[in-house]
PDB file of N, CA and C in Angstrom:
ATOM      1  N   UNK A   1      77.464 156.294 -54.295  1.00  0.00           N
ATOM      2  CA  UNK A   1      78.723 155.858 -53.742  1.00  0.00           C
ATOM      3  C   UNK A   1      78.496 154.530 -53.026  1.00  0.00           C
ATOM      4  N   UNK A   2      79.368 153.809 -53.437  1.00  0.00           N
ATOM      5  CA  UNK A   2      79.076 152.185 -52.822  1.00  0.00           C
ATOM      6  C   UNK A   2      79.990 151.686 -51.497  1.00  0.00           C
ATOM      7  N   UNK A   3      79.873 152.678 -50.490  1.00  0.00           N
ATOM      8  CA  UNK A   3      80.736 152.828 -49.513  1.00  0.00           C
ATOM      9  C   UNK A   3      79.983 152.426 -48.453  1.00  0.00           C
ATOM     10  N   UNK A   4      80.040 151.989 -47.087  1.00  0.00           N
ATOM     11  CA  UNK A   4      78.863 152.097 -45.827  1.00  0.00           C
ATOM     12  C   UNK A   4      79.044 153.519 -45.013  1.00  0.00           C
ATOM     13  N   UNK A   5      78.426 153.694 -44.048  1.00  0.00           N
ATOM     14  CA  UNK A   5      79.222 154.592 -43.454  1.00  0.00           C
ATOM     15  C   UNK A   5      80.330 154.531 -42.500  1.00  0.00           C
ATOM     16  N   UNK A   6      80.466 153.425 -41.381  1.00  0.00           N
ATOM     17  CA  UNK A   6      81.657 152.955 -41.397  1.00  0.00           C
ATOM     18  C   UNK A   6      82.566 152.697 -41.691  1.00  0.00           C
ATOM     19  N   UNK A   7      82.975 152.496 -43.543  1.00  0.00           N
ATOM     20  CA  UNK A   7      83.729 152.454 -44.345  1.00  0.00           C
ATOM     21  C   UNK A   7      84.676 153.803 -44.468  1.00  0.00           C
ATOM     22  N   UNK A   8      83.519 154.738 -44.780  1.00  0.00           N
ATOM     23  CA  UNK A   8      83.966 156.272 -44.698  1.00  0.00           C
ATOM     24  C   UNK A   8      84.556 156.254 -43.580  1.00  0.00           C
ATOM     25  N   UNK A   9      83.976 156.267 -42.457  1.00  0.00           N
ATOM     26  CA  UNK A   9      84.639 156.978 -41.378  1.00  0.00           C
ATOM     27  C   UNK A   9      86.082 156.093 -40.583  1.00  0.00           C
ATOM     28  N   UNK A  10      85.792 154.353 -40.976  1.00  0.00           N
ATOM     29  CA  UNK A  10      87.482 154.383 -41.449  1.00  0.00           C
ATOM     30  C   UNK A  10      88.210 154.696 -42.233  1.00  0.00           C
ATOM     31  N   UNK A  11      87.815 154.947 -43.379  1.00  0.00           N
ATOM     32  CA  UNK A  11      88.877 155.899 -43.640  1.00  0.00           C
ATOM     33  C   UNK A  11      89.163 157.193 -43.925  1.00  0.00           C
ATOM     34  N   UNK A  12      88.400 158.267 -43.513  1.00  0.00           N
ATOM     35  CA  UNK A  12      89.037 159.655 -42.734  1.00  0.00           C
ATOM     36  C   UNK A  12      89.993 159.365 -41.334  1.00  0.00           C
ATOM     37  N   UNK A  13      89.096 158.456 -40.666  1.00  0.00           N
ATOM     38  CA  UNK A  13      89.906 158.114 -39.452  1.00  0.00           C
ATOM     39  C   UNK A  13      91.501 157.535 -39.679  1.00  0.00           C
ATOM     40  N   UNK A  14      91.885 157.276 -40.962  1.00  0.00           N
ATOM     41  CA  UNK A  14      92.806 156.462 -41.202  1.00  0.00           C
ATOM     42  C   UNK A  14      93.609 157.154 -41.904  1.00  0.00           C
ATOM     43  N   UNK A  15      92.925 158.529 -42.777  1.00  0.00           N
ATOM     44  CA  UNK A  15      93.912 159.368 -43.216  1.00  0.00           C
ATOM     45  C   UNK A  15      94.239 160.256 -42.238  1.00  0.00           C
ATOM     46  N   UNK A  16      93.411 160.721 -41.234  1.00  0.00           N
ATOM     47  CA  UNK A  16      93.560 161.529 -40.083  1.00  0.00           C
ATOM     48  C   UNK A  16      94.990 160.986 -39.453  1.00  0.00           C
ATOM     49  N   UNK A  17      95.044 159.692 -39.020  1.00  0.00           N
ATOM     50  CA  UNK A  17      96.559 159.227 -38.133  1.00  0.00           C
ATOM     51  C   UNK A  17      97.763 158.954 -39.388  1.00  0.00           C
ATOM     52  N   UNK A  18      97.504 158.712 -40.831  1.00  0.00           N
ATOM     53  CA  UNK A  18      98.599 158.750 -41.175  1.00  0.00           C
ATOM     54  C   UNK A  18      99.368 159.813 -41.956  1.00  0.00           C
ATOM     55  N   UNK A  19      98.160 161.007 -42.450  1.00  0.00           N
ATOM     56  CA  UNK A  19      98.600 161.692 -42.888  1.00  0.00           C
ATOM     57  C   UNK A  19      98.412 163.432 -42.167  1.00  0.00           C
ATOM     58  N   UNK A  20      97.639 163.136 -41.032  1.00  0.00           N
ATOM     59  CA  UNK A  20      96.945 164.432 -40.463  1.00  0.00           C
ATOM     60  C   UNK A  20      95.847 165.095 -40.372  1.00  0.00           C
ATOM     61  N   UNK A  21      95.712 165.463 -39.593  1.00  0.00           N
ATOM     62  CA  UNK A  21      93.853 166.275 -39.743  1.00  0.00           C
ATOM     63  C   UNK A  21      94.159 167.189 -41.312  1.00  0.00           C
ATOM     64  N   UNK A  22      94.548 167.737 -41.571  1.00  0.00           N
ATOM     65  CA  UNK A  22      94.172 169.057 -42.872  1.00  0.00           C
ATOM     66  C   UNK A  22      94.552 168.289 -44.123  1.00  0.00           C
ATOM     67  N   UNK A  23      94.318 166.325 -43.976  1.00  0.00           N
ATOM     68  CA  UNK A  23      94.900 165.518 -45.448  1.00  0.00           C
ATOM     69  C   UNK A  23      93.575 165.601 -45.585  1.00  0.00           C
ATOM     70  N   UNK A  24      93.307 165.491 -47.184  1.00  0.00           N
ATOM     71  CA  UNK A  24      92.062 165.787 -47.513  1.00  0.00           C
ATOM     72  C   UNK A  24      91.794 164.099 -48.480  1.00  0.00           C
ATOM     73  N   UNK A  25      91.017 163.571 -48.452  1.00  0.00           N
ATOM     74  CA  UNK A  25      90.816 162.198 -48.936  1.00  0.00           C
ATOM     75  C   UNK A  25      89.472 162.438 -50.199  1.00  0.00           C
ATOM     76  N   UNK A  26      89.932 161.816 -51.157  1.00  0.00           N
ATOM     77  CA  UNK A  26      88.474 161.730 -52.750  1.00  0.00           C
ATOM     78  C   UNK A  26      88.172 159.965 -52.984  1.00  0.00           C
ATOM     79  N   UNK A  27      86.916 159.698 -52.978  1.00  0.00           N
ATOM     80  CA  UNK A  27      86.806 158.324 -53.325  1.00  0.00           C
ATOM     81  C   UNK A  27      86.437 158.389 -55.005  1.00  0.00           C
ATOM     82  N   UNK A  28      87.342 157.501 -55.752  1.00  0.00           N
ATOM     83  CA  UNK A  28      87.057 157.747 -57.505  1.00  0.00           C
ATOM     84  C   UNK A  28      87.167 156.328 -57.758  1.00  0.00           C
ATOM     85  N   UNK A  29      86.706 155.786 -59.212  1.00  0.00           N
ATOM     86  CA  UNK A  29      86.679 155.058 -59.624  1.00  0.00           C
ATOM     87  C   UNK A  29      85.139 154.218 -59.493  1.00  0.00           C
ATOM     88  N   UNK A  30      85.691 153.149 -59.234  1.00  0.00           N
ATOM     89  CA  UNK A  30      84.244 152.488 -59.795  1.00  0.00           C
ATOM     90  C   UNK A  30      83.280 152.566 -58.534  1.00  0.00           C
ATOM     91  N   UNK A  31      83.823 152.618 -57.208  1.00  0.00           N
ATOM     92  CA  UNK A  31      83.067 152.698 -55.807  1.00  0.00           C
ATOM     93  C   UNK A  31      82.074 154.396 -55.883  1.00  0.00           C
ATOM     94  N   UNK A  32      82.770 155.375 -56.940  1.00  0.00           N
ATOM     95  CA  UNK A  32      81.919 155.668 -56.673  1.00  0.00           C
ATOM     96  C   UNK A  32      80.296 155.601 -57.551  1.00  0.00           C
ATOM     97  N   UNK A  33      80.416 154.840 -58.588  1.00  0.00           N
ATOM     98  CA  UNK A  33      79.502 154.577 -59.136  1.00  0.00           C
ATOM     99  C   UNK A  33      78.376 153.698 -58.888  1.00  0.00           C
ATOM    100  N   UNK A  34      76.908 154.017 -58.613  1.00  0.00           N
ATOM    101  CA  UNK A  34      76.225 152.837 -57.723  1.00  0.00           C
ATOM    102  C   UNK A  34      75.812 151.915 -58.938  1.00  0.00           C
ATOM    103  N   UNK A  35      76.052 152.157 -59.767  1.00  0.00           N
ATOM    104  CA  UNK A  35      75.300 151.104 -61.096  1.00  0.00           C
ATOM    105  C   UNK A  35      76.545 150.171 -60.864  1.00  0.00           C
ATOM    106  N   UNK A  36      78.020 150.257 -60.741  1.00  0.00           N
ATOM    107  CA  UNK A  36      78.691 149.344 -60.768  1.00  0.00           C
ATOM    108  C   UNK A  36      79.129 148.397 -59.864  1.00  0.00           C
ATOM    109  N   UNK A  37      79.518 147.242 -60.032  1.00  0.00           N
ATOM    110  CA  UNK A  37      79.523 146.039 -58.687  1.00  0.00           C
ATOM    111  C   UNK A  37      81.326 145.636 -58.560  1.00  0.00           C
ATOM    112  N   UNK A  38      81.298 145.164 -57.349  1.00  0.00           N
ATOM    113  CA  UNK A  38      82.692 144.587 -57.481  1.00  0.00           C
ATOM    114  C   UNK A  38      83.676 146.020 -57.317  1.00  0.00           C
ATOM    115  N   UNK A  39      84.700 145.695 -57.641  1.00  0.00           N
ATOM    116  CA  UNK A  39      85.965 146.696 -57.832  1.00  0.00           C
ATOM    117  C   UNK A  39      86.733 146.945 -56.649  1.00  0.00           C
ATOM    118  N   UNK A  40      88.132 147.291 -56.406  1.00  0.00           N
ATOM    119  CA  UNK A  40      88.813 147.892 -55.163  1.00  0.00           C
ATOM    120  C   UNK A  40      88.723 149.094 -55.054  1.00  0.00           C
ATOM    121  N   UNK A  41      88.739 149.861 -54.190  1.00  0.00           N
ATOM    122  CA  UNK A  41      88.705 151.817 -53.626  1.00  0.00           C
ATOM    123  C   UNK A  41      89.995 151.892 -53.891  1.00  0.00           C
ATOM    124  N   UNK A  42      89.540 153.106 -54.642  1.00  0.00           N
ATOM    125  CA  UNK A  42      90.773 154.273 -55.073  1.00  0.00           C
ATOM    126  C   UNK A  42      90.414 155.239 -54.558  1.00  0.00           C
ATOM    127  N   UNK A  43      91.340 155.193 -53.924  1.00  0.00           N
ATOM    128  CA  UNK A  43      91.576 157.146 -53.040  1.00  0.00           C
ATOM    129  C   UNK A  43      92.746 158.081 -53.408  1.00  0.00           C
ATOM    130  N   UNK A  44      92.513 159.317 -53.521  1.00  0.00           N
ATOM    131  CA  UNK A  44      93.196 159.942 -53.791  1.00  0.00           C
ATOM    132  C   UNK A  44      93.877 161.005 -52.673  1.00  0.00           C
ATOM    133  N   UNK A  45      94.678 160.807 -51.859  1.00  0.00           N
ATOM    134  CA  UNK A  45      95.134 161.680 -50.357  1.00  0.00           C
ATOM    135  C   UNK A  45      95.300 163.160 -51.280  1.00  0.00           C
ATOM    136  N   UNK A  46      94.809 163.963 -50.549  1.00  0.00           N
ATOM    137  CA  UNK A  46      95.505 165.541 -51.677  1.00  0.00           C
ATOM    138  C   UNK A  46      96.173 165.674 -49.896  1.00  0.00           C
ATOM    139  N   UNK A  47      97.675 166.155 -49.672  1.00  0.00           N
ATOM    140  CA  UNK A  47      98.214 166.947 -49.311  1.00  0.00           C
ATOM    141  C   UNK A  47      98.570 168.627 -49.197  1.00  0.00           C
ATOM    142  N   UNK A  48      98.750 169.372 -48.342  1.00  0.00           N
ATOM    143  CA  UNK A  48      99.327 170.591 -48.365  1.00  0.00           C
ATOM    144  C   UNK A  48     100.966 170.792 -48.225  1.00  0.00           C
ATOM    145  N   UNK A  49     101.266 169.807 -47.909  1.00  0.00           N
ATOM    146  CA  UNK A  49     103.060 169.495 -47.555  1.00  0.00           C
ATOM    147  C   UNK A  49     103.575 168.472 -48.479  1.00  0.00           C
ATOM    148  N   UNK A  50     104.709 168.882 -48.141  1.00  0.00           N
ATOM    149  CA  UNK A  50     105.821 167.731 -48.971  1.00  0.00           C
ATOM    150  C   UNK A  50     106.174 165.911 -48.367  1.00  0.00           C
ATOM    151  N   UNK A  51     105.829 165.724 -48.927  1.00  0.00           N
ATOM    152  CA  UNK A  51     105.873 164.208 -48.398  1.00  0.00           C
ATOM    153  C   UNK A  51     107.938 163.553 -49.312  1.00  0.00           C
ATOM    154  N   UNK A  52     108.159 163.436 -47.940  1.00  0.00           N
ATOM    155  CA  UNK A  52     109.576 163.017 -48.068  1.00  0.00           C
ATOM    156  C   UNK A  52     109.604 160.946 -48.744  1.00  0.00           C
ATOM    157  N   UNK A  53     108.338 160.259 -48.168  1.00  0.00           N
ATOM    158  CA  UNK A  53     108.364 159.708 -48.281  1.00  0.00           C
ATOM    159  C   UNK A  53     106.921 158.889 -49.144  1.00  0.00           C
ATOM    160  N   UNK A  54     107.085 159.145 -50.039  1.00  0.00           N
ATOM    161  CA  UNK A  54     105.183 159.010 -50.931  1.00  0.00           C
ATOM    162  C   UNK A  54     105.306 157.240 -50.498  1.00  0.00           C
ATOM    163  N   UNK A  55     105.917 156.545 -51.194  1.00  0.00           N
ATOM    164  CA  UNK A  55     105.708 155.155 -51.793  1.00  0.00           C
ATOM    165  C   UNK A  55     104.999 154.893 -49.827  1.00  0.00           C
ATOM    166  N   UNK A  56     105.868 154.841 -49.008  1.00  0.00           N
ATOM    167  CA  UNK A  56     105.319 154.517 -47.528  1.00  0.00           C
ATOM    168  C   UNK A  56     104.243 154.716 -47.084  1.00  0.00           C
ATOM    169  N   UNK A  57     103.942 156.119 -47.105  1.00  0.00           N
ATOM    170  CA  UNK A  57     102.946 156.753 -47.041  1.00  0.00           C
ATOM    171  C   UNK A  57     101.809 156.292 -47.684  1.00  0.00           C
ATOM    172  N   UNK A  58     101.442 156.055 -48.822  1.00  0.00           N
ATOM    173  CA  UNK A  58     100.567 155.060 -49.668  1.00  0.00           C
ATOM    174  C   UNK A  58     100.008 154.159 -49.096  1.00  0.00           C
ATOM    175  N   UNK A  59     101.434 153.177 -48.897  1.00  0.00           N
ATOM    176  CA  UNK A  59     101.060 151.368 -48.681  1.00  0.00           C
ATOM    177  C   UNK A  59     100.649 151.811 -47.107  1.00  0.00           C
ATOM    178  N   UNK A  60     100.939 152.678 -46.453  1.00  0.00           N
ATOM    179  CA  UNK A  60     100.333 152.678 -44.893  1.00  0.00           C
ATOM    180  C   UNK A  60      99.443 153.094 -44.947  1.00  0.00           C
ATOM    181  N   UNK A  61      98.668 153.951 -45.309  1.00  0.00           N
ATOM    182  CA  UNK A  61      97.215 154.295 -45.998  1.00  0.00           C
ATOM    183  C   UNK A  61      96.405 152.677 -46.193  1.00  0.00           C
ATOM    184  N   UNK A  62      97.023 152.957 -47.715  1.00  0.00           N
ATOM    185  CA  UNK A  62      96.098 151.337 -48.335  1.00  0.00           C
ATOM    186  C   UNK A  62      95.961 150.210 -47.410  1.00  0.00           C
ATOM    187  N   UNK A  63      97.279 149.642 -46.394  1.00  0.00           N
ATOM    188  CA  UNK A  63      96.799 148.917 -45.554  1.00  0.00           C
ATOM    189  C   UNK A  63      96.118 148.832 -44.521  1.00  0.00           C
ATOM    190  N   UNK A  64      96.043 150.219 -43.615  1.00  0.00           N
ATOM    191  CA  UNK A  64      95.215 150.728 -43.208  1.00  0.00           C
ATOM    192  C   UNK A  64      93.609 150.286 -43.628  1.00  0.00           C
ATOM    193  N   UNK A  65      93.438 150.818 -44.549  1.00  0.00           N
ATOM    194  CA  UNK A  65      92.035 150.706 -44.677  1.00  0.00           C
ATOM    195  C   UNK A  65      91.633 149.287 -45.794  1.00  0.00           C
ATOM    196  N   UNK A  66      92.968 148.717 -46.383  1.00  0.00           N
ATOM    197  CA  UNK A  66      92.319 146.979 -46.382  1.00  0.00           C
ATOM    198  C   UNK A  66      91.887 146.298 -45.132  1.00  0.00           C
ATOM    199  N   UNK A  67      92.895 146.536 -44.135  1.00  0.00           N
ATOM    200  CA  UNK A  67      92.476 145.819 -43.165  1.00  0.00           C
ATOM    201  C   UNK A  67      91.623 145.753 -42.284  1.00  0.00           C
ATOM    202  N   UNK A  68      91.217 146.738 -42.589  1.00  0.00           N
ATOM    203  CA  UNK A  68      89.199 147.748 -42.011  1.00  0.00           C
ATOM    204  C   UNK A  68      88.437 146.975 -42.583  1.00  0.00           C
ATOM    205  N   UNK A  69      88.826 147.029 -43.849  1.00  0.00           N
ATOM    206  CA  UNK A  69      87.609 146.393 -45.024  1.00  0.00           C
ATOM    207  C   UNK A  69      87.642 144.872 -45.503  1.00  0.00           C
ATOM    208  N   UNK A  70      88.412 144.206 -44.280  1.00  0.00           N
ATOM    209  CA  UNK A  70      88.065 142.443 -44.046  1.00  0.00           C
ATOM    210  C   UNK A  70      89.176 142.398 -45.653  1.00  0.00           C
ATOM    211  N   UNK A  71      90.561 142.949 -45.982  1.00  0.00           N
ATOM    212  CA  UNK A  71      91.257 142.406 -47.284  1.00  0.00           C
ATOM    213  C   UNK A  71      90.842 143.112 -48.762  1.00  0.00           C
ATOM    214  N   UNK A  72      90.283 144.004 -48.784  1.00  0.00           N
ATOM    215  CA  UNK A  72      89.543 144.507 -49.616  1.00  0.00           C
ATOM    216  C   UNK A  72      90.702 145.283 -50.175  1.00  0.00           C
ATOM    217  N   UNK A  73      90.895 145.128 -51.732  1.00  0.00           N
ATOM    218  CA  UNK A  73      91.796 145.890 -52.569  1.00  0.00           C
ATOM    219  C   UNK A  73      91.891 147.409 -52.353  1.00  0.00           C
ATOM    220  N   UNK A  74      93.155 148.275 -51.868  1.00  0.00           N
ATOM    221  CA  UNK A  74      92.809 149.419 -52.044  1.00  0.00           C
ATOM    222  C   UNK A  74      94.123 150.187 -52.614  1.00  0.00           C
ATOM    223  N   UNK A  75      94.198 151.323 -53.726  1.00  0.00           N
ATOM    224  CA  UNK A  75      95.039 151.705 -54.219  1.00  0.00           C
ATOM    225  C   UNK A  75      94.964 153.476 -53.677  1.00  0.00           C
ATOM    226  N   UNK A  76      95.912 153.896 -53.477  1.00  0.00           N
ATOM    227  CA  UNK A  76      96.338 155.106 -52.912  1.00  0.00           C
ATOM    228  C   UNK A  76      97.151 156.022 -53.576  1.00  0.00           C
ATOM    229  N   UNK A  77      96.375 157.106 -54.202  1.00  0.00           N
ATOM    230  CA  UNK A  77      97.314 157.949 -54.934  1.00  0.00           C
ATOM    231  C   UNK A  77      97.685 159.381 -54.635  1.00  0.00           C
ATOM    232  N   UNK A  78      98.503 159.899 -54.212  1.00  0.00           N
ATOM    233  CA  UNK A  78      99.243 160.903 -53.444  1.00  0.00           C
ATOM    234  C   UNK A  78      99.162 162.423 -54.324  1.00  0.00           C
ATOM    235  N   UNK A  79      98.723 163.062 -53.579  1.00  0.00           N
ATOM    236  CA  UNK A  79      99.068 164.499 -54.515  1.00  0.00           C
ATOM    237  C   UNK A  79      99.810 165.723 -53.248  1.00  0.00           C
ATOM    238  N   UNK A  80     100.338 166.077 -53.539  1.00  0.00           N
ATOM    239  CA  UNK A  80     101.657 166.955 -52.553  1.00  0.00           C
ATOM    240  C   UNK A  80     102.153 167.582 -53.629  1.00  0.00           C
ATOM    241  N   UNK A  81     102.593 169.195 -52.328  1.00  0.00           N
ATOM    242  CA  UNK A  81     103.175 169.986 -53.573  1.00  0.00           C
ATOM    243  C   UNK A  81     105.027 169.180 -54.279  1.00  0.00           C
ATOM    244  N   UNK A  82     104.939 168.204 -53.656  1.00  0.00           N
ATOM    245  CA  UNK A  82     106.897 168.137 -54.448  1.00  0.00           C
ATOM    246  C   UNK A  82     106.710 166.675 -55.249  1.00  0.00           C
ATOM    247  N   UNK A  83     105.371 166.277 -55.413  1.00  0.00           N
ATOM    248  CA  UNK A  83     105.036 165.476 -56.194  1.00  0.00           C
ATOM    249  C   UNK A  83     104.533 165.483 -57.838  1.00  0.00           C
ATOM    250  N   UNK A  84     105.036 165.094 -59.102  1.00  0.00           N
ATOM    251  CA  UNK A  84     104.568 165.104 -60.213  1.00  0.00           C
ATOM    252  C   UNK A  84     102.998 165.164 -59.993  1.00  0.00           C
ATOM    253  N   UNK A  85     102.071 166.044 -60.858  1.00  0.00           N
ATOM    254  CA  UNK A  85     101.011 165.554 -61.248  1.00  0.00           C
ATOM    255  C   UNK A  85     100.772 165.125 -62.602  1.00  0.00           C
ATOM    256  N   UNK A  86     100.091 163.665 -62.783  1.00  0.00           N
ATOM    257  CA  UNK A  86      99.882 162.988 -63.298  1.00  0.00           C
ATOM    258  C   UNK A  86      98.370 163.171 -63.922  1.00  0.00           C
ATOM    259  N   UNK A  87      97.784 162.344 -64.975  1.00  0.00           N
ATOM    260  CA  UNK A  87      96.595 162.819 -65.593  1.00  0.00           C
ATOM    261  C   UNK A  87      95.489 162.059 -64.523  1.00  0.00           C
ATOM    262  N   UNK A  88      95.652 161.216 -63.724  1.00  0.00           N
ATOM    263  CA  UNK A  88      95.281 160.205 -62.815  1.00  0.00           C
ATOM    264  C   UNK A  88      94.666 161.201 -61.726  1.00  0.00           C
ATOM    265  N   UNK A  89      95.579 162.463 -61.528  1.00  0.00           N
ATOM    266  CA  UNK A  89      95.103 163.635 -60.572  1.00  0.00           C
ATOM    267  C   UNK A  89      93.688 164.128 -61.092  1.00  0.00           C
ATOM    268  N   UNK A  90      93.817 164.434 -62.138  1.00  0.00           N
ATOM    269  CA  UNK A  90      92.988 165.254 -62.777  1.00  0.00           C
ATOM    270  C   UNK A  90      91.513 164.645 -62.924  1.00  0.00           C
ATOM    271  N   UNK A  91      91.818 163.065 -63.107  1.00  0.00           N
ATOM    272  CA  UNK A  91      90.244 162.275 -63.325  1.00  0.00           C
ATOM    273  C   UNK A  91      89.710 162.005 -61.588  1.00  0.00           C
ATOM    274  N   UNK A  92      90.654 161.837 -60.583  1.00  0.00           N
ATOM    275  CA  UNK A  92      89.823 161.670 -59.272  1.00  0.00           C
ATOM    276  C   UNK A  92      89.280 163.117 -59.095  1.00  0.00           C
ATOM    277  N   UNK A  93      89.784 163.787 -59.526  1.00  0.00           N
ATOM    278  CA  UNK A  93      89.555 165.354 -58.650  1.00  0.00           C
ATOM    279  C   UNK A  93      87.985 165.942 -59.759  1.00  0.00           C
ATOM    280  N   UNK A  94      87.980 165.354 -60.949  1.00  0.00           N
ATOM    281  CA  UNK A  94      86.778 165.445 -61.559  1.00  0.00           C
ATOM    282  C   UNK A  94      85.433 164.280 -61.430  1.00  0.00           C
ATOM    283  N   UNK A  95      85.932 163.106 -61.309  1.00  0.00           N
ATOM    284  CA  UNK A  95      84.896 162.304 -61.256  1.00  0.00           C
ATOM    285  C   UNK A  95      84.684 161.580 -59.474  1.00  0.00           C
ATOM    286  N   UNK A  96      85.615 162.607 -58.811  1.00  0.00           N
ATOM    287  CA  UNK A  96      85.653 161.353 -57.561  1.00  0.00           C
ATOM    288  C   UNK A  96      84.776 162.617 -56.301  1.00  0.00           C
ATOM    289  N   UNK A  97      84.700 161.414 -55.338  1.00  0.00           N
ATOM    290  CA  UNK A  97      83.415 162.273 -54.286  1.00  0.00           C
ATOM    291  C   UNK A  97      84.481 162.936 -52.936  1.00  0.00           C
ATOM    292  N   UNK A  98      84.729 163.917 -52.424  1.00  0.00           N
ATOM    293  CA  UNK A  98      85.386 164.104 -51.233  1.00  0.00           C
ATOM    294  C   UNK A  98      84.635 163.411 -49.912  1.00  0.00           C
ATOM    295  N   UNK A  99      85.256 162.516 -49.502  1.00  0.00           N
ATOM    296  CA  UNK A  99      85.335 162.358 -47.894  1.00  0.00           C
ATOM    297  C   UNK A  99      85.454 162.991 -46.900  1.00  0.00           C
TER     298      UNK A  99
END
């Protein structure tokens, strides 16, 4: 995983205030691969509740933890029970590391 540990612990710390202690956070994609260089963090928030408001929720996440990471690309993908799952669920939750 090509993360520091500071990295991590902004962002649990960052899903902790925007989504709650019991949001559960997966790092997938290319960060977590150490052979690969470059790339933005993809996280995947898994929820236990209904999120009234996903799209917000996201970009306050993602900016959150760009702005930790000195501008650093980050994409945020939501799973809640009143949310579609998508095949996008299925590849973080298999190839990605829990936080």
């Amino acid at each position: 995983m090509r993360l520091s540990l500071q990295q991590v612990s902004l962002i649990r710390q960052s899903v902790a205030e925007v989504a709650g202690a019991n949001a559960h956070v997966w790092l997938f994609g290319s960060r977590v691969r150490d052979d690969a260089r470059g790339g933005d963090v993809d996280l995947l928030l898994e929820l236990d509740h209904c999120v009234a408001e996903p799209a917000a929720l996201a970009a306050s996440l993602a900016t959150r933890v760009s702005r930790g990471m000195y501008g650093r690309k980050v994409d945020v993908v939501l799973s809640a029970p009143n949310l579609a799952k998508l095949p996008i669920h299925s590849v973080a939750m298999a190839e990605g590391v829990q936080l």
